[in-house]
C-alpha atoms as a PDB file:
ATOM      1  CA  UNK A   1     -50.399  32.821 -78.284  1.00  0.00           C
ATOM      2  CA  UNK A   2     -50.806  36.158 -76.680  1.00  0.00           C
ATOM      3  CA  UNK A   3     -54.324  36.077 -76.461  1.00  0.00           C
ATOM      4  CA  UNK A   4     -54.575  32.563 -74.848  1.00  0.00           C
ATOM      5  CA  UNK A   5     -52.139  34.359 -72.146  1.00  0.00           C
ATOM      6  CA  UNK A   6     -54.518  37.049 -71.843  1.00  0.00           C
ATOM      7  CA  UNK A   7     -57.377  34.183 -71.273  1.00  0.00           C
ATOM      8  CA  UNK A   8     -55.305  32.518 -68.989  1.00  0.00           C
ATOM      9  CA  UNK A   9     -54.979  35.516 -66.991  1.00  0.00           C
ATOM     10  CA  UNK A  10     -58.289  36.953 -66.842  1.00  0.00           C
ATOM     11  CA  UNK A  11     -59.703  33.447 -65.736  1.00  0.00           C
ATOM     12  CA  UNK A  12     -56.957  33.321 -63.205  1.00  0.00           C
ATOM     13  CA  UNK A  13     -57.849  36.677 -61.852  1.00  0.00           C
ATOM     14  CA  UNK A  14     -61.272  35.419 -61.383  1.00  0.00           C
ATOM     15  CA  UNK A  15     -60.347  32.066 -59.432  1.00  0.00           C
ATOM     16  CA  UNK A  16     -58.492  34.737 -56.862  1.00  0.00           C
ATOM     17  CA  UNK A  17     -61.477  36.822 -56.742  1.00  0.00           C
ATOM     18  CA  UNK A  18     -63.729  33.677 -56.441  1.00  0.00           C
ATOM     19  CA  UNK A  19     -61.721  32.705 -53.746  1.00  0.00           C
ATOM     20  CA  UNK A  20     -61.525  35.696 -51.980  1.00  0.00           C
ATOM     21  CA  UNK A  21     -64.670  35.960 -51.268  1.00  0.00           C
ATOM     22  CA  UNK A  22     -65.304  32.615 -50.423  1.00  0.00           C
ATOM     23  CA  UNK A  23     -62.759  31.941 -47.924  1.00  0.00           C
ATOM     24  CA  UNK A  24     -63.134  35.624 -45.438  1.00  0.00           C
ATOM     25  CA  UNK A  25     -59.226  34.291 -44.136  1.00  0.00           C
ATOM     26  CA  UNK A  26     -57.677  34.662 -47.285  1.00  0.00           C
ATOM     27  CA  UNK A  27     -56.556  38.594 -48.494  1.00  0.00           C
ATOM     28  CA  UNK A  28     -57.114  39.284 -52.076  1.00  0.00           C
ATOM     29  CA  UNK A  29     -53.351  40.750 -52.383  1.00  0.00           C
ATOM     30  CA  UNK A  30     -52.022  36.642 -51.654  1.00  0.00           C
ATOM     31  CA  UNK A  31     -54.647  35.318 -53.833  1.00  0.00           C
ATOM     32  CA  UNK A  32     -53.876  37.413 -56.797  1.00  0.00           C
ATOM     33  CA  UNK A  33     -50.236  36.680 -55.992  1.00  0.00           C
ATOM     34  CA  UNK A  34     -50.431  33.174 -56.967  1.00  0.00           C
ATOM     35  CA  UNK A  35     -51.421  34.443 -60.649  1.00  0.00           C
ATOM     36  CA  UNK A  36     -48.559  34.898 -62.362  1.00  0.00           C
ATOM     37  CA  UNK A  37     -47.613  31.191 -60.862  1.00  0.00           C
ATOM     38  CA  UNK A  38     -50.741  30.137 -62.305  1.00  0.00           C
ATOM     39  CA  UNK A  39     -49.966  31.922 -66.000  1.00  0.00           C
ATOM     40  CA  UNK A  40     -46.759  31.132 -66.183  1.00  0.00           C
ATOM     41  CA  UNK A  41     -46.294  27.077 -65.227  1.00  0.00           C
ATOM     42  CA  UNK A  42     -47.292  24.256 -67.528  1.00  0.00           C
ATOM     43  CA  UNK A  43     -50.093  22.076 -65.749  1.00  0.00           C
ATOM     44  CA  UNK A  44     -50.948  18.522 -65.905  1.00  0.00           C
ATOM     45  CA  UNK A  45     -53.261  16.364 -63.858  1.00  0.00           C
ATOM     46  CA  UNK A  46     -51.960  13.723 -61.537  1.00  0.00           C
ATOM     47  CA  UNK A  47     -53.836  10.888 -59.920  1.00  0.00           C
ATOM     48  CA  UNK A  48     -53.151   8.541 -57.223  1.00  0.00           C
ATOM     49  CA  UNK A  49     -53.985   7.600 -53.974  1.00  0.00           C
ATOM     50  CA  UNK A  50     -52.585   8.812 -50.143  1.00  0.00           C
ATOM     51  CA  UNK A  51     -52.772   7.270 -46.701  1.00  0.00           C
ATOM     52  CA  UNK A  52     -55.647   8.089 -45.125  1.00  0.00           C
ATOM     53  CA  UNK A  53     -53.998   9.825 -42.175  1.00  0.00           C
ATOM     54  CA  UNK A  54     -51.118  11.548 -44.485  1.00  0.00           C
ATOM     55  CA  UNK A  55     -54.259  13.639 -46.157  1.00  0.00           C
ATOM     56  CA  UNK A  56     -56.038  14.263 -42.987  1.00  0.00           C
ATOM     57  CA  UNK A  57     -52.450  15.652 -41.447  1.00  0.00           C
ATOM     58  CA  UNK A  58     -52.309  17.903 -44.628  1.00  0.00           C
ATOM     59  CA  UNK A  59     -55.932  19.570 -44.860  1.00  0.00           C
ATOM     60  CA  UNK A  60     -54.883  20.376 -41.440  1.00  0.00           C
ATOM     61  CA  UNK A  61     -51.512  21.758 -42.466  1.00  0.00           C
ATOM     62  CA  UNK A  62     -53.283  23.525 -45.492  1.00  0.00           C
ATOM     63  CA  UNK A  63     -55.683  25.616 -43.396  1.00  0.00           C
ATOM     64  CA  UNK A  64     -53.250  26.166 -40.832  1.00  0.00           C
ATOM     65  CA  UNK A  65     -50.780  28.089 -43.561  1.00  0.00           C
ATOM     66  CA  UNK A  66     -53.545  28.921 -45.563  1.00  0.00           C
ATOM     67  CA  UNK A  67     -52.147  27.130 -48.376  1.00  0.00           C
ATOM     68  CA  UNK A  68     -53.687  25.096 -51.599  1.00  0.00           C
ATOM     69  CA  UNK A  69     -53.298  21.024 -50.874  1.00  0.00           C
ATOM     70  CA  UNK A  70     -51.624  20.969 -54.054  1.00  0.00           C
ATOM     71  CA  UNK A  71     -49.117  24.124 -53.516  1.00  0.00           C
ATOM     72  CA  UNK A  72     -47.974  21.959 -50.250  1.00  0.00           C
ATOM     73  CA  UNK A  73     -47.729  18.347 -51.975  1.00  0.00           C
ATOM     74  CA  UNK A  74     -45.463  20.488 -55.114  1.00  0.00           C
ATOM     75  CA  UNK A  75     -43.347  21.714 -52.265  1.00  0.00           C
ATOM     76  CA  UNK A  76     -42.905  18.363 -50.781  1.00  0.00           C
ATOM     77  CA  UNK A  77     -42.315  17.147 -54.320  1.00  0.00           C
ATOM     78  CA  UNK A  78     -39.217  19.426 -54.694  1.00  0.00           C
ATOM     79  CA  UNK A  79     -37.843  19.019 -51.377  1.00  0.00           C
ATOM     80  CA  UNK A  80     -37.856  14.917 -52.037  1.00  0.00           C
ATOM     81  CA  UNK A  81     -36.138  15.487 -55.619  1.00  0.00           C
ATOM     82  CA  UNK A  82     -33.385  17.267 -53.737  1.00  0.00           C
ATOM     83  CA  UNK A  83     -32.938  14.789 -51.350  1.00  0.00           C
ATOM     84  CA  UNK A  84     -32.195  12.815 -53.982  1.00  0.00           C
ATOM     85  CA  UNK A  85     -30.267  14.735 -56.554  1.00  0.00           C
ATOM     86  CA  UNK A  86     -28.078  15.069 -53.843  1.00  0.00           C
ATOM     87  CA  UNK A  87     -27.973  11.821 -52.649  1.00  0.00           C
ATOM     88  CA  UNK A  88     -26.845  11.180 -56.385  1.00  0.00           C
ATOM     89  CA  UNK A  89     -24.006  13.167 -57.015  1.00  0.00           C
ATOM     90  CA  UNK A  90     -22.097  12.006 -53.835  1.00  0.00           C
END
């Protein structure tokens, strides 16, 4: 199990480094940041479609924070299952 961490990892550390470089806005500090997120969370694809202008609205909003599309739409995620959690126990 260990060493599929340690694979995990080092390909994680290059994605930061890969992206680094290719984005001059980004520091490497935030990017390798986002690593022990990436090791440590259970991942599964998701498909589906979004209104046209909901996407467009958050690319902008992406860039703007410098943020992954999918790090925003998790957020948004969260904040809507507390809405209704809440919503629930009253």
């Amino acid at each position: 199990m260990s060493c599929v961490l340690g694979v995990r990892v080092y390909i994680a550390i290059n994605i930061a480094i890969l992206q680094y470089k290719s984005r001059k806005n980004v520091d490497l500090n935030t990017a390798i940041c986002k690593l022990n997120v990436m090791a440590n969370k259970e991942r599964t694809h998701y498909n589906t479609t979004l209104n046209v202008d909901l996407l467009k609205r958050l690319k902008f909003l992406s860039i703007e924070l410098n943020k992954r599309h999918n790090d925003l739409i998790e957020e948004a995620i969260e904040l809507l299952l507390k809405k209704y959690e809440k919503r629930a126990k009253e």
